[in-house]
Protein backbone atom coordinates (compact mmCIF):
# COMPACT_ATOMS: atom_id res chain seq x y z
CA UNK A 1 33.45 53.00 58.34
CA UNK A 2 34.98 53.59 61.81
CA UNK A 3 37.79 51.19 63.35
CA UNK A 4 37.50 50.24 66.75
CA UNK A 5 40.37 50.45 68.63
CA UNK A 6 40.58 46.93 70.61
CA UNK A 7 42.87 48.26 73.73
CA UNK A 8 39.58 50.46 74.41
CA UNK A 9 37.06 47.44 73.57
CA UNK A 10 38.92 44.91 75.81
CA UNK A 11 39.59 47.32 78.84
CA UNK A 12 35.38 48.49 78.21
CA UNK A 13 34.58 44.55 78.55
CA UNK A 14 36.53 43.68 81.22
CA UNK A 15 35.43 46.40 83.55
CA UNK A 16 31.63 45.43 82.35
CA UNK A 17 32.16 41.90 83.36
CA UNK A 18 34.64 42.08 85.97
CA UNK A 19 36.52 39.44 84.54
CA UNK A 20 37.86 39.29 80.95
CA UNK A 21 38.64 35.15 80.16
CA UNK A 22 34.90 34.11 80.40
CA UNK A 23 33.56 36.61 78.10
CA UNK A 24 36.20 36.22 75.50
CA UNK A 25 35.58 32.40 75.63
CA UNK A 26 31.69 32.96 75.32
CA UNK A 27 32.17 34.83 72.61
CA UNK A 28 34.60 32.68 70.59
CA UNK A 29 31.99 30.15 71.44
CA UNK A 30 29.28 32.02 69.81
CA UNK A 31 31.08 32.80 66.95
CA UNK A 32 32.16 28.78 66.38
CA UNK A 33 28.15 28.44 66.84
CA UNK A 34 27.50 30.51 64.27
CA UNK A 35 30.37 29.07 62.45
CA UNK A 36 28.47 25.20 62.73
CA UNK A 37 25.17 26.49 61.66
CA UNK A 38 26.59 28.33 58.91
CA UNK A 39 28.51 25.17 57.42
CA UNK A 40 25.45 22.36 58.34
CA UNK A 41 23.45 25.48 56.55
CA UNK A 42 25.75 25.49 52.92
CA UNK A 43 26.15 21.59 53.46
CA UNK A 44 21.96 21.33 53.44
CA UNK A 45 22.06 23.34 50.14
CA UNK A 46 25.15 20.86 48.56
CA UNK A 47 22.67 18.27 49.19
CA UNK A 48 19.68 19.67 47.65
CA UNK A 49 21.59 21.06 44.48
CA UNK A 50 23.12 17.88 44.28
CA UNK A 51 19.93 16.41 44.18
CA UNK A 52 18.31 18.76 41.84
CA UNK A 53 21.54 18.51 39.47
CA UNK A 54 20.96 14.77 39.25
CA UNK A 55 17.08 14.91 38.24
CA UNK A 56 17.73 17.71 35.59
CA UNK A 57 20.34 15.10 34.03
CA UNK A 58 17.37 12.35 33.94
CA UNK A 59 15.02 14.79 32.81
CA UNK A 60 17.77 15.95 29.72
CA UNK A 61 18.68 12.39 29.14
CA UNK A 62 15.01 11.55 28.50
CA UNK A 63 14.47 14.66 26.33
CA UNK A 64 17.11 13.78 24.39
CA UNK A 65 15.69 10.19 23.97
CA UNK A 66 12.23 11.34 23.04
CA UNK A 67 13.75 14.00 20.57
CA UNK A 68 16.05 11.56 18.87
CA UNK A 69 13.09 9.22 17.98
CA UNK A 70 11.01 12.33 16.61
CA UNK A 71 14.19 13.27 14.61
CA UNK A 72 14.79 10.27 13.07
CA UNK A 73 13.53 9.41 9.48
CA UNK A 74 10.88 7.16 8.90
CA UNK A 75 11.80 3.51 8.22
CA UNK A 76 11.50 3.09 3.88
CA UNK A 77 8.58 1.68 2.42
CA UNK A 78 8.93 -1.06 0.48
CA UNK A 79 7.99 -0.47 -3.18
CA UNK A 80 4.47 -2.68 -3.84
CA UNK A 81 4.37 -4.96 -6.89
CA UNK A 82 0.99 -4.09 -7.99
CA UNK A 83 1.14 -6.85 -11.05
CA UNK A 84 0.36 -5.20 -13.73
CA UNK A 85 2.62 -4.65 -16.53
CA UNK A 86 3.72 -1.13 -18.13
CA UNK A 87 0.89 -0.69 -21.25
CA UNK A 88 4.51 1.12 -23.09
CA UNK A 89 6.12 -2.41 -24.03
């Protein structure tokens, strides 16, 4: 990777433009453009994972629901007096 040497960059601008104060101020501008759409960008996507985190917790808390009554034993059956009387007595 090569360095730049500023000096050099500054003294090419400023005889390009004539004047060096507007185009450093244009370009700090650009760069706290960039800066704004990069944050409102990340901010978007806190949102929508936000979003997404909450729905996956409904979805887990309704698996979780639906699996705990297919775990669950069956209630007992009550035993059935059928009335007749053991033939061993």
């Amino acid at each position: 990777m090569t360095t730049v040497d500023s000096d050099w960059l500054k003294r090419d601008l400023f005889f390009a433009v004539g004047n060096e104060r507007p185009l450093v101020v244009s370009l700090q501008a650009a760069i706290l453009q960039q800066t704004t759409e990069y944050i409102n960008a990340v901010d978007s996507e806190k949102s929508r994972l936000q979003t997404q985190n909450e729905q996956l917790k409904r979805m887990i808390a309704e698996l979780s629901r639906e699996n705990e009554q297919r775990t669950s034993p069956p209630p007992k059956r009550k035993k059935r007096d059928t009335g007749t009387c053991p033939s061993n007595i």
